[in-house]
Protein backbone atom coordinates (compact mmCIF):
# COMPACT_ATOMS: atom_id res chain seq x y z
CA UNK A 1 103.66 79.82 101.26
CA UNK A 2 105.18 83.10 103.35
CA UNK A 3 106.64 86.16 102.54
CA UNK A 4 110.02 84.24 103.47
CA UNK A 5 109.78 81.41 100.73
CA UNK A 6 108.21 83.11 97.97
CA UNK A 7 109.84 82.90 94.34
CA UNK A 8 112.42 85.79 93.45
CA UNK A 9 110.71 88.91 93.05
CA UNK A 10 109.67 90.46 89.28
CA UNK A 11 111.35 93.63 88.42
CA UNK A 12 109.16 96.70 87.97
CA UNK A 13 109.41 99.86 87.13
CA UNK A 14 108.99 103.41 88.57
CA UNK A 15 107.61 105.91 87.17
CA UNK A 16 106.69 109.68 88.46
CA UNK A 17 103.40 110.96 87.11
CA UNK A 18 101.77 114.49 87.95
CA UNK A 19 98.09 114.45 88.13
CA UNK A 20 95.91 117.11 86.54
CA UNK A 21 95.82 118.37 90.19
CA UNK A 22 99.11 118.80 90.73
CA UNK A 23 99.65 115.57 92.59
CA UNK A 24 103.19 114.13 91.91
CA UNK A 25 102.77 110.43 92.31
CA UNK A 26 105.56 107.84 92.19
CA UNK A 27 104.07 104.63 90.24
CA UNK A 28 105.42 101.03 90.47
CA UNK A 29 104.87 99.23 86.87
CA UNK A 30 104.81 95.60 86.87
CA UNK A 31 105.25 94.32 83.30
CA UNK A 32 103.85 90.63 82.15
CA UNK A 33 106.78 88.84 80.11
CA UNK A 34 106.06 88.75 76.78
CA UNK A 35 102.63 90.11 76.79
CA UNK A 36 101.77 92.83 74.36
CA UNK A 37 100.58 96.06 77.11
CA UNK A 38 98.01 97.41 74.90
CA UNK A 39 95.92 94.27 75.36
CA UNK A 40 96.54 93.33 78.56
CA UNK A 41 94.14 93.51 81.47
CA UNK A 42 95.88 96.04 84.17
CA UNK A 43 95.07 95.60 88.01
CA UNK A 44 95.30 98.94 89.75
CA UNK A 45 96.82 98.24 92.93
CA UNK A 46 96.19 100.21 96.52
CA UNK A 47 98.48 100.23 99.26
CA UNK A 48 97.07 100.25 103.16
CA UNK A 49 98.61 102.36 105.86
CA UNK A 50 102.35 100.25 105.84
CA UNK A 51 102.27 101.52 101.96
CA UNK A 52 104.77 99.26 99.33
CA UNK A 53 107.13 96.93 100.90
CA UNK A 54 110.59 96.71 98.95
CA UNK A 55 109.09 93.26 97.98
CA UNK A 56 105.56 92.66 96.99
CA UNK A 57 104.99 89.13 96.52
CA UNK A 58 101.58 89.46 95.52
CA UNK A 59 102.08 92.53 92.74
CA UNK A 60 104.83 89.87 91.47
CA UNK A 61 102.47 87.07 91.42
CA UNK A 62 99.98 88.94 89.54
CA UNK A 63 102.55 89.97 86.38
CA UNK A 64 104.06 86.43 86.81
CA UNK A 65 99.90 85.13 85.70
CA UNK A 66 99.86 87.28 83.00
CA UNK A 67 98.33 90.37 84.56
CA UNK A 68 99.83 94.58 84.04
CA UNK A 69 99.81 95.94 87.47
CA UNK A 70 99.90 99.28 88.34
CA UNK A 71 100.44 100.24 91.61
CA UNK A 72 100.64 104.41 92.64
CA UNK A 73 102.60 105.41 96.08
CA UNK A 74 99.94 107.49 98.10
CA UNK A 75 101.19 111.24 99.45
CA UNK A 76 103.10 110.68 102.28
CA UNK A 77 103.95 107.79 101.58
CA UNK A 78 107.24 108.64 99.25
CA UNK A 79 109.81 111.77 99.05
CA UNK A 80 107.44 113.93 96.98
CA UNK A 81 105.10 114.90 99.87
CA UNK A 82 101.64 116.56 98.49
CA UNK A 83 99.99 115.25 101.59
CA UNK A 84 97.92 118.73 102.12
CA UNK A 85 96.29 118.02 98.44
CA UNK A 86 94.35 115.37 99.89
CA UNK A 87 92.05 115.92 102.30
CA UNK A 88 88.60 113.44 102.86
CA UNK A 89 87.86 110.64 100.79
CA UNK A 90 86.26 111.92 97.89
CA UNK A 91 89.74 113.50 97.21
CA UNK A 92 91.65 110.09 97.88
CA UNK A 93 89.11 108.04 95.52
CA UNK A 94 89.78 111.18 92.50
CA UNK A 95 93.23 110.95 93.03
CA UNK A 96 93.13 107.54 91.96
CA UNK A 97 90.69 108.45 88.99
CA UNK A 98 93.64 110.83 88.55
CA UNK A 99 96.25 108.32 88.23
CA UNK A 100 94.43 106.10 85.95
CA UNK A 101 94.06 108.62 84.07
CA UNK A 102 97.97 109.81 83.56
CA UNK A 103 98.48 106.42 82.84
CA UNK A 104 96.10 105.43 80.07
CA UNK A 105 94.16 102.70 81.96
CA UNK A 106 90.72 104.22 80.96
CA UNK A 107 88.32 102.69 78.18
CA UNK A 108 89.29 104.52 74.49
CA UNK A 109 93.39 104.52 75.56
CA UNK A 110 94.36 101.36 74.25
CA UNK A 111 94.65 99.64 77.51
CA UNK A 112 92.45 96.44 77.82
CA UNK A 113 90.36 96.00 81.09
CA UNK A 114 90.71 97.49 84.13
CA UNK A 115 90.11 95.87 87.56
CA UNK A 116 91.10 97.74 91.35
CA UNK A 117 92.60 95.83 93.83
CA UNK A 118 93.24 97.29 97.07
CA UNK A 119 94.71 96.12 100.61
CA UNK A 120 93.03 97.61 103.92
CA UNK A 121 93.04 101.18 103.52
CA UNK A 122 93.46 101.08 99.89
CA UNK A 123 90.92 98.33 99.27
CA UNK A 124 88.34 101.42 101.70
CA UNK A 125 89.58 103.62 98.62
CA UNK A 126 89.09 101.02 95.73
CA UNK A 127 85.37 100.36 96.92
CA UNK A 128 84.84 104.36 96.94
CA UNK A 129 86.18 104.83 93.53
CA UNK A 130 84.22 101.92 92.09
CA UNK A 131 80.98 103.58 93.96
CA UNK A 132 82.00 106.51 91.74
CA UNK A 133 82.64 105.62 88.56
CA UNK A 134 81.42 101.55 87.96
CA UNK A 135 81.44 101.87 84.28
CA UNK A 136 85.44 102.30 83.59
CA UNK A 137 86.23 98.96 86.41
CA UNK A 138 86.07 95.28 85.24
CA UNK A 139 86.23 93.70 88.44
CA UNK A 140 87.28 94.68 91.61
CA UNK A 141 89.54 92.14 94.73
CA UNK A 142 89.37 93.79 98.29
CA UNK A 143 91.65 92.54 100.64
CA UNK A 144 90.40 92.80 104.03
CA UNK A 145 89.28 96.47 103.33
CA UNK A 146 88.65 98.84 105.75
CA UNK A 147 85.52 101.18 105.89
CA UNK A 148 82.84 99.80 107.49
CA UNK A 149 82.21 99.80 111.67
CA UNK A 150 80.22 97.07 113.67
CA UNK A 151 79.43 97.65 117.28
CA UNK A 152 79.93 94.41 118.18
CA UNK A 153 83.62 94.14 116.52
CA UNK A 154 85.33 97.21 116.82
CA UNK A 155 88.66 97.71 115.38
CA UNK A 156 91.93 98.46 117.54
CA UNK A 157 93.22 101.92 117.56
CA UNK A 158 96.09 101.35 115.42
CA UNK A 159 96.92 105.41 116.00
CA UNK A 160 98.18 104.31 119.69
CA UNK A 161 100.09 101.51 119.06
CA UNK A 162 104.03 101.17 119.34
CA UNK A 163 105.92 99.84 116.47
CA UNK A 164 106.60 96.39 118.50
CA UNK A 165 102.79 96.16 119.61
CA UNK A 166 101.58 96.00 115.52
CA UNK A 167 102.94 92.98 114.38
CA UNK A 168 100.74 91.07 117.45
CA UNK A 169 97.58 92.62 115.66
CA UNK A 170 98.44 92.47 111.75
CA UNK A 171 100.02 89.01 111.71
CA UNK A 172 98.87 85.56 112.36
CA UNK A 173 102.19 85.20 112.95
CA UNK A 174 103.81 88.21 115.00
CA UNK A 175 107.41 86.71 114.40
CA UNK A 176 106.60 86.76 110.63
CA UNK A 177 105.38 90.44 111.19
CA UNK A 178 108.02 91.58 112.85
CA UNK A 179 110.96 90.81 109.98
CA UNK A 180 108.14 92.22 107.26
CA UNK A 181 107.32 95.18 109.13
CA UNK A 182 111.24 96.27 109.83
CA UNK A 183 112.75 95.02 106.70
CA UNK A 184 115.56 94.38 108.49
CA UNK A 185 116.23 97.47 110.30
CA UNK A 186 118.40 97.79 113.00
CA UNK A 187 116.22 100.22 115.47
CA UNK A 188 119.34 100.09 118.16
CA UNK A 189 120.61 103.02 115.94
CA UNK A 190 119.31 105.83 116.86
CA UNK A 191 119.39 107.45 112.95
CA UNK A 192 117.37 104.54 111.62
CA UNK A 193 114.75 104.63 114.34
CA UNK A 194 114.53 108.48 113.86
CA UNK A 195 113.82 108.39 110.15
CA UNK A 196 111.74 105.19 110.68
CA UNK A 197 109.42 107.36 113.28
CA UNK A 198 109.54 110.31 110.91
CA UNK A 199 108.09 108.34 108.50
CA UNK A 200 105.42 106.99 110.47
CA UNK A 201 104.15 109.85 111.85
CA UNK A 202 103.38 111.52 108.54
CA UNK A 203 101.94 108.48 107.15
CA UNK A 204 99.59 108.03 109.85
CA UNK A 205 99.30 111.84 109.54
CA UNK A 206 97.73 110.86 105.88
CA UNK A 207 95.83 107.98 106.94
CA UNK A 208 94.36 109.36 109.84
CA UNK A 209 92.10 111.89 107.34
CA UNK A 210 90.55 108.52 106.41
CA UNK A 211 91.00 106.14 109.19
CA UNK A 212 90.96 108.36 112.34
CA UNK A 213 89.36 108.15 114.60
CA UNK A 214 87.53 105.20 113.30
CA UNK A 215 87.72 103.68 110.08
CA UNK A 216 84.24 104.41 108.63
CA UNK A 217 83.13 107.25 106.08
CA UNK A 218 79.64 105.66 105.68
CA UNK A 219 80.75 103.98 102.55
CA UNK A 220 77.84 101.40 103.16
CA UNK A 221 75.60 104.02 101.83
CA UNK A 222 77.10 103.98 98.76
CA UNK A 223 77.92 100.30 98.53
CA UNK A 224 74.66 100.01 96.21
CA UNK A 225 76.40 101.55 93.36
CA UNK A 226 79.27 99.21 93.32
CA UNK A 227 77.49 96.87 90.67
CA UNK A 228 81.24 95.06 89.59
CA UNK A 229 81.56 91.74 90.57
CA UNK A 230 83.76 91.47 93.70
CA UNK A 231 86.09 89.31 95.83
CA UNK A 232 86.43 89.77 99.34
CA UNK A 233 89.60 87.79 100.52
CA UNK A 234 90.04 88.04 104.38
CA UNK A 235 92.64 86.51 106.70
CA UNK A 236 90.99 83.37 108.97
CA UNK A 237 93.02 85.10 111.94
CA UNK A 238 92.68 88.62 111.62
CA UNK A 239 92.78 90.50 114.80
CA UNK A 240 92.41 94.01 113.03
CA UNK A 241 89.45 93.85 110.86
CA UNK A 242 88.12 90.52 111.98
CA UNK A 243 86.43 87.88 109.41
CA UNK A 244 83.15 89.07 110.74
CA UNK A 245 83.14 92.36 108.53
CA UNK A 246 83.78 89.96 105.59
CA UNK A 247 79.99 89.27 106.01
CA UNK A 248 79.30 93.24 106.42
CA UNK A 249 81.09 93.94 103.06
CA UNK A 250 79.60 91.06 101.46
CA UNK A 251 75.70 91.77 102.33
CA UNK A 252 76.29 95.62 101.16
CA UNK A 253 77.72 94.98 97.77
CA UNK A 254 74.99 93.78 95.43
CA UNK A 255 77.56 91.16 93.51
CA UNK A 256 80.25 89.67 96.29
CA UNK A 257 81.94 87.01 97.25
CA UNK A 258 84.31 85.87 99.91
CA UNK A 259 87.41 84.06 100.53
CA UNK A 260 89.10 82.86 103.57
CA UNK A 261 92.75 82.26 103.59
CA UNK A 262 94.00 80.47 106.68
CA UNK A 263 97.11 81.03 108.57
CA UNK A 264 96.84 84.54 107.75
CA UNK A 265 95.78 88.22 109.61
CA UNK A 266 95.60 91.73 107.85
CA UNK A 267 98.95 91.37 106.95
CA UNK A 268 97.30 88.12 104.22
CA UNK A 269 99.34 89.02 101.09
CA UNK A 270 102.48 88.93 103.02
CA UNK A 271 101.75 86.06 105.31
CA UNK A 272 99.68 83.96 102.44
CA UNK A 273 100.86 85.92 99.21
CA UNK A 274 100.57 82.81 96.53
CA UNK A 275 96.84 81.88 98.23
CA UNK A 276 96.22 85.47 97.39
CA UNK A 277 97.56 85.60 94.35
CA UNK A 278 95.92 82.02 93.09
CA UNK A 279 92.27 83.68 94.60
CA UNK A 280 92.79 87.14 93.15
CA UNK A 281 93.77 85.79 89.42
CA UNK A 282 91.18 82.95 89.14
CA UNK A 283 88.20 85.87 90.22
CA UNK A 284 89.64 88.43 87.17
CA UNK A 285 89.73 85.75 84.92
CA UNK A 286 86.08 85.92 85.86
């Protein structure tokens, strides 16, 4: 299944939390129908560097099996701005601490378990919190995370790339990418291609204090402490962060294991969204 035959979309809701920091955060909500919240296992969700598509196939999938997902909007990556409260990657992994915390998804708040799920850059930041605190997480699904670096695979510059040059690396299919990655927009007008580049450059602004110049903050020292069983679920065909540092991630974490979805690249839970979703629920059901 694609992103262009999935089933309609779940609705969620926003909400607009300020951290203890002073961080205002926009937060998607995905519900489960019928289920009662206070029981409910909640998957923290973490966008990469494109942030939350206007359709998330996979968040839906998740609430559709029963699962409470929360899923924050990084600085930068939304109206609010904040982006000068973050600065390295301790203070990206405490923001998310933060946001759990605002919304109740810690042990002693009534919520049920907790797992972190995170997508490329925000599967780096879901390892990094789990390395901090691996007492208050469940489990834990990385999908295709950054953060590691081997010699003999290094990963494209995505810093220098055009818009029309990314969906050739993120997609196993770049015509696929190219509809995802525009939405639709119409970049012959000169407005839409302004605010699009706007956009971009102060979300790679953001990312780049994590992923710039290359996307490696020695988390493999750390890895040790991530002692929550984890699923690695990588793209057969990605040309970003190749299958290769599937293998990396899996030999640092002390309790790992890996899935490889074919037909996909980085872009997986767009391109393969219900082989994500099926891989994802059956490893949190444990």
């Amino acid at each position: 299944m694609s992103a262009t035959d999935t089933a309609p979309a779940q609705a969620f809701e926003e909400v607009v939390i300020t951290t203890r920091r002073s961080v205002t955060a926009p937060v998607r909500v995905y519900e489960p129908a019928g289920a009662d919240a206070s029981g409910t296992a909640t998957v923290l969700a973490l966008h990469g560097a494109g942030g939350w598509l206007p359709g998330e196939p996979v968040l839906d999938g998740l609430a559709a099996a029963g699962l409470r997902v929360v899923a924050p909007v990084w600085p930068a990556w939304s109206e609010h701005g904040d982006e000068d409260c973050l600065s390295d990657m301790q203070d990206f992994a405490l923001h998310g601490w933060d946001v759990a915390t605002e919304m109740g998804l810690l042990s002693g708040s009534g919520s049920g378990e907790l797992h972190l799920m995170g997508h490329s850059m925000g599967g780096m930041i879901a390892a990094e919190m789990a390395a901090l605190a691996p007492q208050s997480v469940a489990r834990m699904a990385l999908l295709c995370p950054a953060g590691m670096w081997l010699g003999d695979h290094p990963i494209p510059d995505i810093f220098a790339m055009l818009p029309y040059q990314l969906a050739e690396v993120l997609f196993a299919d770049p015509n696929v990418g190219e509809e995802v990655l525009t939405g639709g927009a119409d970049f012959s007008d000169n407005e839409t291609l302004t605010r699009f580049m706007v956009a971009r450059a102060r979300q790679q602004g953001m990312a780049g204090k994590i992923l710039f110049p290359i996307p490696n903050r020695r988390f493999s020292e750390r890895a040790y402490r991530v002692t929550v069983p984890t699923l690695l679920v990588w793209g057969r065909q990605d040309r970003l962060i190749p299958p290769a540092y599937a293998d990396a991630w899996q030999a640092a974490l002390p309790d790992a294991t890996v899935e490889l979805v074919d037909g996909a690249g980085h872009m997986l839970p767009y391109e393969q969204p219900a082989a994500v979703v099926a891989a994802v629920t059956a490893h949190l059901a444990g």
